[in-house]
PDB file of N, CA and C in Angstrom:
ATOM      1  N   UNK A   1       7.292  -2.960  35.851  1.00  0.00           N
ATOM      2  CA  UNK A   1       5.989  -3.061  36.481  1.00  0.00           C
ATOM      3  C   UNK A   1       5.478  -4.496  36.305  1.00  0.00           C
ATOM      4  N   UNK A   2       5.327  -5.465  37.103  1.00  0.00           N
ATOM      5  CA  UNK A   2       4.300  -6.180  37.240  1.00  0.00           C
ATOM      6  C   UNK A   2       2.846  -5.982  36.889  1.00  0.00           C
ATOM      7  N   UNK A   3       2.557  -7.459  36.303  1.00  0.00           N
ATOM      8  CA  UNK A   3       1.229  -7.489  35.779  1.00  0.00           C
ATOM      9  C   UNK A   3      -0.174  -7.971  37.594  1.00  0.00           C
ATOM     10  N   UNK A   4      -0.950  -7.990  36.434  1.00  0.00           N
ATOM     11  CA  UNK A   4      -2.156  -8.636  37.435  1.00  0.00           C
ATOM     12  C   UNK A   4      -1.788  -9.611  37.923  1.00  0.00           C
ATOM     13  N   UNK A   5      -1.830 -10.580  36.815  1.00  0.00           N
ATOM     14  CA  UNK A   5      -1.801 -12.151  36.862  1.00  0.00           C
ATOM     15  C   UNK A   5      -0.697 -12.454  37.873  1.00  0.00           C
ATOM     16  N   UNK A   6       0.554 -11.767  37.756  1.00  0.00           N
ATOM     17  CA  UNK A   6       1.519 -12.012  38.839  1.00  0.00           C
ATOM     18  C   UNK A   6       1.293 -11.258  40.378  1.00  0.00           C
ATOM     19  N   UNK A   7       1.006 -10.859  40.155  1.00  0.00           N
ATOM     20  CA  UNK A   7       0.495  -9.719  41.826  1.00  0.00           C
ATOM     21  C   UNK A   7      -0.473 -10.881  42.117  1.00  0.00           C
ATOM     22  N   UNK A   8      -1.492 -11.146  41.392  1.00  0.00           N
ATOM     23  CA  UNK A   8      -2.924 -11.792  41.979  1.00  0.00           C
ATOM     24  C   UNK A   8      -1.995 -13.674  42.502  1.00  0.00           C
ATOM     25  N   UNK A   9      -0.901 -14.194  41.595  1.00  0.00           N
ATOM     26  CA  UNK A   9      -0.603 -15.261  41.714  1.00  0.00           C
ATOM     27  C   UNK A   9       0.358 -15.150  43.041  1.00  0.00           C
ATOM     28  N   UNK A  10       0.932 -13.906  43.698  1.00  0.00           N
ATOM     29  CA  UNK A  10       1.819 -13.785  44.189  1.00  0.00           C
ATOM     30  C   UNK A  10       0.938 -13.987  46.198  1.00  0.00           C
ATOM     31  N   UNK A  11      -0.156 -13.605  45.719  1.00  0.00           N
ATOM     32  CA  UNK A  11      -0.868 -13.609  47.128  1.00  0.00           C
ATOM     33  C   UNK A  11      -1.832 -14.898  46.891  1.00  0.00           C
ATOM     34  N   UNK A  12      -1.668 -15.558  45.992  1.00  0.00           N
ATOM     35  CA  UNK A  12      -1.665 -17.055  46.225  1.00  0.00           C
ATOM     36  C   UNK A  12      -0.138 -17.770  46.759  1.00  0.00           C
ATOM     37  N   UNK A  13       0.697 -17.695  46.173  1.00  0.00           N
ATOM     38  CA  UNK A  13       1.630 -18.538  46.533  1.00  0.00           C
ATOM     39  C   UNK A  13       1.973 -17.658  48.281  1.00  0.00           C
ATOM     40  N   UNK A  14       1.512 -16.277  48.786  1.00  0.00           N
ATOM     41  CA  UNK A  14       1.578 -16.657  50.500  1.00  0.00           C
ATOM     42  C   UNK A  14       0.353 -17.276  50.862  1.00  0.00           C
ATOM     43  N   UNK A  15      -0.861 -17.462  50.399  1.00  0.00           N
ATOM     44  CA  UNK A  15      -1.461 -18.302  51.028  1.00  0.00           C
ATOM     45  C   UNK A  15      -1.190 -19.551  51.176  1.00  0.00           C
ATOM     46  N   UNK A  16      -0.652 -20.312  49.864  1.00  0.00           N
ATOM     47  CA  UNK A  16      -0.011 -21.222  50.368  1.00  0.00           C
ATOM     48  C   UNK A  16       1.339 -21.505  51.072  1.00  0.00           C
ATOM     49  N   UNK A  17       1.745 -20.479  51.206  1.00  0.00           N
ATOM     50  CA  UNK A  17       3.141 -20.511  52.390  1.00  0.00           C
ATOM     51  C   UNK A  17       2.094 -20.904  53.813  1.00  0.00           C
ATOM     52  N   UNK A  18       1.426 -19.689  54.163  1.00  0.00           N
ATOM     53  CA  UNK A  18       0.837 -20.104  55.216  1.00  0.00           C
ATOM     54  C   UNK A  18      -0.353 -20.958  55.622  1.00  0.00           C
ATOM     55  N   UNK A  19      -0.453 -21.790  54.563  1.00  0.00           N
ATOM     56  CA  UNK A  19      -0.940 -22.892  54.681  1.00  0.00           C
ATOM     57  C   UNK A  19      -0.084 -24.357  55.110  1.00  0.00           C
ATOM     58  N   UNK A  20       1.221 -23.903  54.835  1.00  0.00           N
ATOM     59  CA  UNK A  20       2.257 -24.940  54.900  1.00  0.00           C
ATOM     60  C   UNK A  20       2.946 -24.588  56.356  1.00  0.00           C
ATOM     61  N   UNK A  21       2.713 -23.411  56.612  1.00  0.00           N
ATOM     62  CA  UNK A  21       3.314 -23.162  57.845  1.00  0.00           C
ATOM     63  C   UNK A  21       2.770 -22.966  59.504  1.00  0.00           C
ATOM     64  N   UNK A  22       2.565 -24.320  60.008  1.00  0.00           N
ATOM     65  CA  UNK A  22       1.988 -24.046  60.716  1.00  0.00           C
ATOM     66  C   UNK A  22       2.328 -23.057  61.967  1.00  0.00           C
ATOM     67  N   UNK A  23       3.675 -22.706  62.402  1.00  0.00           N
ATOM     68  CA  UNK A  23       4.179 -21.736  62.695  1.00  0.00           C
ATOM     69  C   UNK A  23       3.277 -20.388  62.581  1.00  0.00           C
ATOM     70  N   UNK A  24       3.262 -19.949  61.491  1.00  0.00           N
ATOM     71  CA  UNK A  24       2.704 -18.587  60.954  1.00  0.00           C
ATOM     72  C   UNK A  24       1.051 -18.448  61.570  1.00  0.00           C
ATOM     73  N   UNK A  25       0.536 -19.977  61.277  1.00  0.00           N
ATOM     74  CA  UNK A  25      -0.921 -19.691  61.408  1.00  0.00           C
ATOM     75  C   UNK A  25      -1.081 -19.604  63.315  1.00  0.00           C
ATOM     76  N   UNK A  26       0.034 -20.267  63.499  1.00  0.00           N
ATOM     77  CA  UNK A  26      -0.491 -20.106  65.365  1.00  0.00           C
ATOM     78  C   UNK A  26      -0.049 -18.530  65.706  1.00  0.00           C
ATOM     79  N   UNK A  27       0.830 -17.589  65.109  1.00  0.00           N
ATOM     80  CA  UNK A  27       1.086 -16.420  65.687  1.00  0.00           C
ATOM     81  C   UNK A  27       0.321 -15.079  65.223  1.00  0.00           C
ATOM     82  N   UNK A  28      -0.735 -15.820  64.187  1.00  0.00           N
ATOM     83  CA  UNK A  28      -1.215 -15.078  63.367  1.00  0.00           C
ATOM     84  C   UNK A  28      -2.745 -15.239  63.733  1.00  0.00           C
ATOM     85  N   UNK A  29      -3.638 -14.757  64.713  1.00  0.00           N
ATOM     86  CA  UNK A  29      -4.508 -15.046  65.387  1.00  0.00           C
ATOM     87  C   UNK A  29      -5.524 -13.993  65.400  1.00  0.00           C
ATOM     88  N   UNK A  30      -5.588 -14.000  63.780  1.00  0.00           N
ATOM     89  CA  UNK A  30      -7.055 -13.086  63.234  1.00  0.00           C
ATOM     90  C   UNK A  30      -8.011 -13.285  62.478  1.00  0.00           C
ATOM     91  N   UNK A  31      -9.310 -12.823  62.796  1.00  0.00           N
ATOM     92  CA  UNK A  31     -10.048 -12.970  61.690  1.00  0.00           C
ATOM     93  C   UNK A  31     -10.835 -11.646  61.095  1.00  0.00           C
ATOM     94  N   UNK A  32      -9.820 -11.036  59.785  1.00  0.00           N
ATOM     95  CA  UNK A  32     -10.521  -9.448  59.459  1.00  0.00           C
ATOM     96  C   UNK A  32     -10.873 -10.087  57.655  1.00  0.00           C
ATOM     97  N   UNK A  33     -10.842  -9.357  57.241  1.00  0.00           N
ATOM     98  CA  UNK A  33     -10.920  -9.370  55.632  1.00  0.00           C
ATOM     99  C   UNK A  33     -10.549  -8.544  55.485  1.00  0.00           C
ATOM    100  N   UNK A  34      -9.428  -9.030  54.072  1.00  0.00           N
ATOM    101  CA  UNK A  34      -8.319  -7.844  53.805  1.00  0.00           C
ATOM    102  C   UNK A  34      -8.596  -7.797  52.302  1.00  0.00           C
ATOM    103  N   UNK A  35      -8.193  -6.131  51.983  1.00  0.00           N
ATOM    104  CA  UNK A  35      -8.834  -5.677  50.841  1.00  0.00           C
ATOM    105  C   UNK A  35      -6.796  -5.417  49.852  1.00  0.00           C
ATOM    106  N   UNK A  36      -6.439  -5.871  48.834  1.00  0.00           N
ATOM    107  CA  UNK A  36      -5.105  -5.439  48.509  1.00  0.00           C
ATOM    108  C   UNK A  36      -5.093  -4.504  47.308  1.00  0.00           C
ATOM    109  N   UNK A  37      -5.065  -3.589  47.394  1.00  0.00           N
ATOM    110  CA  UNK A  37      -5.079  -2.890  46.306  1.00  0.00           C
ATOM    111  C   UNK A  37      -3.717  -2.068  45.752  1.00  0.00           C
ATOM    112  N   UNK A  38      -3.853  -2.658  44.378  1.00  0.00           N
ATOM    113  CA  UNK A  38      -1.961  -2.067  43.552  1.00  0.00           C
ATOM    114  C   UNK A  38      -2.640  -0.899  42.738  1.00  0.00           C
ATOM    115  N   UNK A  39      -1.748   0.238  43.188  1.00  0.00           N
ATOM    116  CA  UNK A  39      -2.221   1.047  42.617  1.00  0.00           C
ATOM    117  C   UNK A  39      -2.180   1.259  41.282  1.00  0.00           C
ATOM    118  N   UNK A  40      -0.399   0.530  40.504  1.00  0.00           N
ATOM    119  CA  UNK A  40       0.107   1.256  39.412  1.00  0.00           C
ATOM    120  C   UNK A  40      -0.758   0.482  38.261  1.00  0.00           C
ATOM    121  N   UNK A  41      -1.665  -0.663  38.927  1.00  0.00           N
ATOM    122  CA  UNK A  41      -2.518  -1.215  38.226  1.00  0.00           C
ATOM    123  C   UNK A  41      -4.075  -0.800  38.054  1.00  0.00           C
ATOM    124  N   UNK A  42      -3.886  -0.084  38.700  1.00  0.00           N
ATOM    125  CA  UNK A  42      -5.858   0.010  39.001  1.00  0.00           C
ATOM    126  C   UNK A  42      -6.329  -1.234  38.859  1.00  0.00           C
ATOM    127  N   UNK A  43      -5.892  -1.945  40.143  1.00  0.00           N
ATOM    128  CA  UNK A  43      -6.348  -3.476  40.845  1.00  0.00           C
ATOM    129  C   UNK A  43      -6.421  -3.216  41.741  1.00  0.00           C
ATOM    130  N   UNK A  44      -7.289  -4.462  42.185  1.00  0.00           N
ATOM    131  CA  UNK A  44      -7.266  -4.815  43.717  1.00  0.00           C
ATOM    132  C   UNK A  44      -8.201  -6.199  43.915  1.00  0.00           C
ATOM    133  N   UNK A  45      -7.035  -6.817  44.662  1.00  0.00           N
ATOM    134  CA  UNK A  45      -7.897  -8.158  45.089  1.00  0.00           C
ATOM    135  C   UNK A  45      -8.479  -8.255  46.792  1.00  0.00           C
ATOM    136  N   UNK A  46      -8.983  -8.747  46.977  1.00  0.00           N
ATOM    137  CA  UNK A  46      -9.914  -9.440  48.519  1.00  0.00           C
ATOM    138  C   UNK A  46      -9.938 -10.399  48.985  1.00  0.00           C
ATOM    139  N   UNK A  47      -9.496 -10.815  50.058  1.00  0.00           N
ATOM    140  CA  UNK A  47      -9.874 -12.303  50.327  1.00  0.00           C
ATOM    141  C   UNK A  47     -10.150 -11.949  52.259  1.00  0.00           C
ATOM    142  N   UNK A  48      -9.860 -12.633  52.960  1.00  0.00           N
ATOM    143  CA  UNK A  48      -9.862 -13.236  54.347  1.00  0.00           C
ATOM    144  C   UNK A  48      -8.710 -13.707  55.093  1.00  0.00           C
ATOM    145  N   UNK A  49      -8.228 -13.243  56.526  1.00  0.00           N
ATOM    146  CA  UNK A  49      -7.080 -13.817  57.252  1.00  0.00           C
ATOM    147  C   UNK A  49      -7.986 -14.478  58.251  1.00  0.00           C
ATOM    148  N   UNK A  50      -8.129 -15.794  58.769  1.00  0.00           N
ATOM    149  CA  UNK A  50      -8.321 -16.174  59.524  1.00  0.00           C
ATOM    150  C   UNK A  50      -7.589 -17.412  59.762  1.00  0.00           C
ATOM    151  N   UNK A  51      -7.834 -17.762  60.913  1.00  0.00           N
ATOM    152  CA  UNK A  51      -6.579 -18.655  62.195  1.00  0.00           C
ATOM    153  C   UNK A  51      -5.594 -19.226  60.932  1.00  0.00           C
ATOM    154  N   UNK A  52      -4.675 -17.955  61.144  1.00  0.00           N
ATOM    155  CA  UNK A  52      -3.675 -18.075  60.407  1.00  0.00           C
ATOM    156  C   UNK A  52      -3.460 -17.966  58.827  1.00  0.00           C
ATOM    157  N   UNK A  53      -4.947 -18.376  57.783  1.00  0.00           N
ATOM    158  CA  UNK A  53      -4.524 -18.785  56.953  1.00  0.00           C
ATOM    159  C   UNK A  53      -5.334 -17.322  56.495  1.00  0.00           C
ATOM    160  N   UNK A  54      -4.975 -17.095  55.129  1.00  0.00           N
ATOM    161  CA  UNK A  54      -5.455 -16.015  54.012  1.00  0.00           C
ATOM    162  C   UNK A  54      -6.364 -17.256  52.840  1.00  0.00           C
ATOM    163  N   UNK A  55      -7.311 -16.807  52.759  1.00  0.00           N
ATOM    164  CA  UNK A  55      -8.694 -17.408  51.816  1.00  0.00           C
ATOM    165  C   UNK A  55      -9.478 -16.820  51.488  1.00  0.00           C
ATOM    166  N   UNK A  56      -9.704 -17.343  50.167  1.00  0.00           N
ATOM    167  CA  UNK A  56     -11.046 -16.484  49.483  1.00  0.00           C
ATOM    168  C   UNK A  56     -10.379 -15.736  48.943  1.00  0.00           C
ATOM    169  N   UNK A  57      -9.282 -15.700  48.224  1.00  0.00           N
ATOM    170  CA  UNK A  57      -8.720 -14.756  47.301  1.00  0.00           C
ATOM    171  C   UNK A  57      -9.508 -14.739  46.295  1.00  0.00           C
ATOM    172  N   UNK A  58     -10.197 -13.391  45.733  1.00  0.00           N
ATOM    173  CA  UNK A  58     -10.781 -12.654  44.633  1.00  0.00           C
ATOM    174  C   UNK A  58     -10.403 -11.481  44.016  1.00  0.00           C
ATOM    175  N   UNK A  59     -10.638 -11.847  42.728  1.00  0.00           N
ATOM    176  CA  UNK A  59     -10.257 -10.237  42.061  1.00  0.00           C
ATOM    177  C   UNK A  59     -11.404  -9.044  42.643  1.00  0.00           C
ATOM    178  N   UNK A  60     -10.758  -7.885  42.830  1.00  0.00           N
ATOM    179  CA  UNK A  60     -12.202  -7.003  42.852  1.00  0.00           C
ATOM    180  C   UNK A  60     -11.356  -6.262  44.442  1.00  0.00           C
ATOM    181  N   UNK A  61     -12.131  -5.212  44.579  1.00  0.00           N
ATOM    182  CA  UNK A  61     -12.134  -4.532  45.912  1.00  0.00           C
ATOM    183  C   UNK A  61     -13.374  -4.690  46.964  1.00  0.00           C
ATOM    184  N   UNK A  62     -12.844  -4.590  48.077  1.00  0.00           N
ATOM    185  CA  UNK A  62     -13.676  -5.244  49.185  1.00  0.00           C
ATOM    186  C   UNK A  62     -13.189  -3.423  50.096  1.00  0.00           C
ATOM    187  N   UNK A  63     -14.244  -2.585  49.615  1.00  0.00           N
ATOM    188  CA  UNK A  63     -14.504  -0.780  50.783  1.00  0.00           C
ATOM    189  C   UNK A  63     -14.699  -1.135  51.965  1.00  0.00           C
ATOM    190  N   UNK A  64     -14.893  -1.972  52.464  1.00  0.00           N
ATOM    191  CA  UNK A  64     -15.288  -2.222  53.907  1.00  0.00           C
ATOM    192  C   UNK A  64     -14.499  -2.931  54.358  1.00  0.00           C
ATOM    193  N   UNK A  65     -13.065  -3.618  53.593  1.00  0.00           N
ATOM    194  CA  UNK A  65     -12.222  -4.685  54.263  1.00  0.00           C
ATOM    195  C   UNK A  65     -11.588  -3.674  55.612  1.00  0.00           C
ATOM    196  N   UNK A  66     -11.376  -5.107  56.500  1.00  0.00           N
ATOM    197  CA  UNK A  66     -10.782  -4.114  58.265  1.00  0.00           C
ATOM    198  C   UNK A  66      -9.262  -3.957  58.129  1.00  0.00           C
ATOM    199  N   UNK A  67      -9.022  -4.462  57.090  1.00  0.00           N
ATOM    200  CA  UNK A  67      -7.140  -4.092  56.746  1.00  0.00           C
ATOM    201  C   UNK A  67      -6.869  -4.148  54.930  1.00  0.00           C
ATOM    202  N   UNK A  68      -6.342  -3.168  54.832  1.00  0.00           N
ATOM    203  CA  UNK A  68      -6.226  -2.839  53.791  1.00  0.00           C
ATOM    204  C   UNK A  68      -4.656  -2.476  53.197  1.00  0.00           C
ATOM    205  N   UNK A  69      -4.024  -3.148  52.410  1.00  0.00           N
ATOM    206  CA  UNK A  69      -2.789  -3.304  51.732  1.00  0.00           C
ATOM    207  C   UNK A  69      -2.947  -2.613  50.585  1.00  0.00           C
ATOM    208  N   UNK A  70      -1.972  -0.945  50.345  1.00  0.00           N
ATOM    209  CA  UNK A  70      -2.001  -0.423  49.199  1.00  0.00           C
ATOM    210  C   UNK A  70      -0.345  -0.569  48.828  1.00  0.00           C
ATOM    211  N   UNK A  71      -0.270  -0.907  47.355  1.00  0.00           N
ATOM    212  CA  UNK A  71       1.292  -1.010  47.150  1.00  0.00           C
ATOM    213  C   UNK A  71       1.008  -0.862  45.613  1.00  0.00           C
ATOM    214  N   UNK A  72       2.552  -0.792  45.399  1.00  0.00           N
ATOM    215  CA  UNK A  72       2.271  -0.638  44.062  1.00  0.00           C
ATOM    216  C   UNK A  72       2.811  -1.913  43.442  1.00  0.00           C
ATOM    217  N   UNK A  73       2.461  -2.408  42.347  1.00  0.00           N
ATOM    218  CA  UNK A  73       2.867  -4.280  41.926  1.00  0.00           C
ATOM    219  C   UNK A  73       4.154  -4.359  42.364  1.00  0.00           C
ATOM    220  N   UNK A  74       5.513  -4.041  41.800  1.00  0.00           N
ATOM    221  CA  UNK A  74       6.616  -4.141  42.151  1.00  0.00           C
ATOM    222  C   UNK A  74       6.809  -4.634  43.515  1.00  0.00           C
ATOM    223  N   UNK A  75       6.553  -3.654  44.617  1.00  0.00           N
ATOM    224  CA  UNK A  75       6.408  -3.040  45.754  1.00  0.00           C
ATOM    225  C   UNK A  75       5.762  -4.536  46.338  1.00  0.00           C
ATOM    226  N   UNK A  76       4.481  -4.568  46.160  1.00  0.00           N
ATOM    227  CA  UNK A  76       3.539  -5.970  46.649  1.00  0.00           C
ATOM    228  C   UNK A  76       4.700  -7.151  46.136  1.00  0.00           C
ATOM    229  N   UNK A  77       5.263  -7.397  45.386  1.00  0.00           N
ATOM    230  CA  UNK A  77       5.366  -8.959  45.142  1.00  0.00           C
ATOM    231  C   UNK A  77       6.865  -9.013  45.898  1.00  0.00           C
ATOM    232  N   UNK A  78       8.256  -7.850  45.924  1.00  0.00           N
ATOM    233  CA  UNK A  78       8.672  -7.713  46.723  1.00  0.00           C
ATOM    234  C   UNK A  78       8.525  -7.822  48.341  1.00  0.00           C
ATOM    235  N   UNK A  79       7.463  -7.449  48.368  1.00  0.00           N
ATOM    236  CA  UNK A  79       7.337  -7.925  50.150  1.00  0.00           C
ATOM    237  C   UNK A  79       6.637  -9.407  50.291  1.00  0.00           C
ATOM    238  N   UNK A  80       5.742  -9.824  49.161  1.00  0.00           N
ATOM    239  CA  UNK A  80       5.636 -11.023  49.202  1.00  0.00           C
ATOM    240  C   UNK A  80       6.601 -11.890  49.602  1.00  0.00           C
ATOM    241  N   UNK A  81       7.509 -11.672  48.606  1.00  0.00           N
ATOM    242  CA  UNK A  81       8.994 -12.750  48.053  1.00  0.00           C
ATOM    243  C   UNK A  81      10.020 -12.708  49.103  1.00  0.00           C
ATOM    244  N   UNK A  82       9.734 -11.510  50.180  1.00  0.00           N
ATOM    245  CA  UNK A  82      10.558 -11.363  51.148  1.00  0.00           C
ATOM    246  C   UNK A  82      11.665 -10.047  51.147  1.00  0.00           C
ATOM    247  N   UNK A  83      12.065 -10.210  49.490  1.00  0.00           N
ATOM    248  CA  UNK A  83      12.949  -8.581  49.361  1.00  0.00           C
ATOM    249  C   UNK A  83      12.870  -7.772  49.830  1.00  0.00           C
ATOM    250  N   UNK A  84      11.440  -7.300  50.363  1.00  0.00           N
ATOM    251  CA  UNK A  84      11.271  -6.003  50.991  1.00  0.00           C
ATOM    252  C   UNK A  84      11.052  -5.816  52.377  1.00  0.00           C
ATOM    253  N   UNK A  85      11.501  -5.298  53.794  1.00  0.00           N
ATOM    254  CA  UNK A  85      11.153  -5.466  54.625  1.00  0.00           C
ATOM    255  C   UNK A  85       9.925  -4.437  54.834  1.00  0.00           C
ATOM    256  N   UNK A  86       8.809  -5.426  55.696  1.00  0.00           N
ATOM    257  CA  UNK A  86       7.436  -4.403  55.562  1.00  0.00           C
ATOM    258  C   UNK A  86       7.810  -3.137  56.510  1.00  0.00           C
ATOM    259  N   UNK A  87       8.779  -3.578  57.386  1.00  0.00           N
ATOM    260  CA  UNK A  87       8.927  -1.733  58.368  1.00  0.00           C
ATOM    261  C   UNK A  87       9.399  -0.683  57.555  1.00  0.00           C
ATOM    262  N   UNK A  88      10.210  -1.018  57.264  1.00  0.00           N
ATOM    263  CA  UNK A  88      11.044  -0.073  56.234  1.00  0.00           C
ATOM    264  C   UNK A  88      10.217   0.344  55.150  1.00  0.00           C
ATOM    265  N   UNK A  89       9.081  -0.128  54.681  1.00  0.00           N
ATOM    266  CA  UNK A  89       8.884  -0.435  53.398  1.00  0.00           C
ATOM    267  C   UNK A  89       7.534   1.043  53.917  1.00  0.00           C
ATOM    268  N   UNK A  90       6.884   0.545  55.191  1.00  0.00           N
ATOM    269  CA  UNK A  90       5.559   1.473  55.453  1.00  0.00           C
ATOM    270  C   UNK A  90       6.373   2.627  55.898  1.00  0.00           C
ATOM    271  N   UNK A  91       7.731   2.814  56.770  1.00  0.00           N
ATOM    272  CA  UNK A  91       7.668   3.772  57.078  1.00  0.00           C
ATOM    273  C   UNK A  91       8.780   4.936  56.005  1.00  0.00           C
ATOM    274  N   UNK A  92       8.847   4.482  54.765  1.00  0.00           N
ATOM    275  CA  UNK A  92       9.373   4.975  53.621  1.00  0.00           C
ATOM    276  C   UNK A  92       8.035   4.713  52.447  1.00  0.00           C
ATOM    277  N   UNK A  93       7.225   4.497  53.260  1.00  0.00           N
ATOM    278  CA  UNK A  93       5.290   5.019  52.138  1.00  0.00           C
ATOM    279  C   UNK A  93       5.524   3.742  50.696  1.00  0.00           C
ATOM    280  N   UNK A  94       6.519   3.145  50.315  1.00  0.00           N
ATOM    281  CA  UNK A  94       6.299   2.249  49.558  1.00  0.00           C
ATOM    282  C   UNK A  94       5.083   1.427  49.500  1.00  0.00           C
ATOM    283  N   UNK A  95       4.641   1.221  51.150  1.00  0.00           N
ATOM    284  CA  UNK A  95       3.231   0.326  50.964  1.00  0.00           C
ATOM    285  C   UNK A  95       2.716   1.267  52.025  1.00  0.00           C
ATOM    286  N   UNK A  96       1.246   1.201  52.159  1.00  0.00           N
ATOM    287  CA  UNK A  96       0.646   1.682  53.187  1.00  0.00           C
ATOM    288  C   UNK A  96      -0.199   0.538  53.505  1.00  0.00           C
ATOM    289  N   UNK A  97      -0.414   0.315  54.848  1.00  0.00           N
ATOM    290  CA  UNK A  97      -1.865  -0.763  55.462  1.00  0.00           C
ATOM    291  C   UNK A  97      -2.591   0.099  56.740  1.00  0.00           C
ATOM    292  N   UNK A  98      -3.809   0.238  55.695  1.00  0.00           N
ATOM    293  CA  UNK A  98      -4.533   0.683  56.792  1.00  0.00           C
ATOM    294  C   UNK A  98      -5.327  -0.526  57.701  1.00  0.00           C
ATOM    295  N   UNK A  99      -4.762  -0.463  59.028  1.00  0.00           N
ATOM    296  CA  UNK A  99      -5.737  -1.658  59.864  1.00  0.00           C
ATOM    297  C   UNK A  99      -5.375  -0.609  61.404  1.00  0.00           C
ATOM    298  N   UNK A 100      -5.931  -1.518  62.157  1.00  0.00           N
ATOM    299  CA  UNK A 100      -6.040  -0.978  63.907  1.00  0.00           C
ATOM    300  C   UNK A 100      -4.740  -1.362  63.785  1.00  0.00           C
ATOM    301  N   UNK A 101      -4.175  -0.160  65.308  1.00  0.00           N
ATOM    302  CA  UNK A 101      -2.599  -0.847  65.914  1.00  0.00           C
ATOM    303  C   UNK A 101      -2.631  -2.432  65.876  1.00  0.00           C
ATOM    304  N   UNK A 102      -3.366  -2.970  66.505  1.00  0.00           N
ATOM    305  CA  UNK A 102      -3.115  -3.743  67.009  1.00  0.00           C
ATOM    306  C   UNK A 102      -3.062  -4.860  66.104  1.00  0.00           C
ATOM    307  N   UNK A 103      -4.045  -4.827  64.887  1.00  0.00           N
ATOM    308  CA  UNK A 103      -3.622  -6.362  64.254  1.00  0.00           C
ATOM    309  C   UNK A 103      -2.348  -5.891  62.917  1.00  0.00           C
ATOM    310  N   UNK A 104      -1.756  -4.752  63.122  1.00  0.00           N
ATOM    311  CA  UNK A 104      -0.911  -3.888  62.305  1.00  0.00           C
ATOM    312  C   UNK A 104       0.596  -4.894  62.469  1.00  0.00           C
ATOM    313  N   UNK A 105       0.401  -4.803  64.093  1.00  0.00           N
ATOM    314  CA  UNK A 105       1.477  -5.206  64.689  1.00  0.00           C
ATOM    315  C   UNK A 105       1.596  -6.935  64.631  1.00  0.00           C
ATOM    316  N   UNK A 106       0.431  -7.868  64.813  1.00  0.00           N
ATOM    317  CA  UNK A 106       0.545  -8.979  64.210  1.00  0.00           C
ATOM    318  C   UNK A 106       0.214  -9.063  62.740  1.00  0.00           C
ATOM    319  N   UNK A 107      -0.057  -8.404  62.000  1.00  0.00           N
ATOM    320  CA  UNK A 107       0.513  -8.323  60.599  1.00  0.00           C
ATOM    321  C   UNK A 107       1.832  -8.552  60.065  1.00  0.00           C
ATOM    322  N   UNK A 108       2.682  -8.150  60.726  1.00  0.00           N
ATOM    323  CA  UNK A 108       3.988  -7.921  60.891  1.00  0.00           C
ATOM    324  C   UNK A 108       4.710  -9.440  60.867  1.00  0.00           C
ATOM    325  N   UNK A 109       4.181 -10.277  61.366  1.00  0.00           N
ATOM    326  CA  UNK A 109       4.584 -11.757  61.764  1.00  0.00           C
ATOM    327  C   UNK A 109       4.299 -12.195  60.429  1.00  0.00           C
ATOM    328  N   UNK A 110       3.227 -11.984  59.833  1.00  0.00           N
ATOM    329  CA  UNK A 110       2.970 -12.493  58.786  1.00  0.00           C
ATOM    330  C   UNK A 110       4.038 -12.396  57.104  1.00  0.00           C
ATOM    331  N   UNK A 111       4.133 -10.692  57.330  1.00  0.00           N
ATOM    332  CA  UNK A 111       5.131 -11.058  56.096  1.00  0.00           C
ATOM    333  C   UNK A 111       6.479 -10.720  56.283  1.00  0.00           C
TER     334      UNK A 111
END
């Protein structure tokens, strides 16, 4: 099991991927606030996707975020790191994201 500190550092180092990538930020053409919550931790951090980039990473839960990432630490830093593919991963319940079809599907670009 993964800790906090690494889950919470792990959705820093994709913000800075997609800060470096300008690629990512042109196909990635949203602005929601996303809520991430690990379950096996009783965590959850918050931040913001907009034109392209993820910001405002905070500890804490955000009930009203418009997309919402549940995983469990392992699970989260794996799909971070790339190990995990996110199709496979939601449609075998490893992670769940609740958001609309539609930014579900450009979600998808992202990790």
């Amino acid at each position: 099991m993964a800790t906090v500190d690494e889950c919470r550092q792990a959705l820093h180092d994709l913000a800075a991927r997609l800060e470096a990538s300008a690629e990512a930020r042109g196909r990635l053409d949203l602005d929601r606030t996303l809520a991430c919550r690990v379950t096996d931790l009783q965590a959850a951090f918050h931040g913001r996707i907009t034109g392209g980039l993820l910001t405002g990473i905070t500890d804490g839960d955000d009930p009203k975020a418009k997309i919402a990432l549940i995983a469990a630490s392992d699970d989260l830093l794996a799909l971070i790191n790339g190990k995990l593919d996110v199709t496979r991963a939601i449609a075998g319940r490893q992670i769940v994201v609740k958001a609309n079809p539609f930014d579900l599907l450009k979600l998808r670009k992202l990790l």
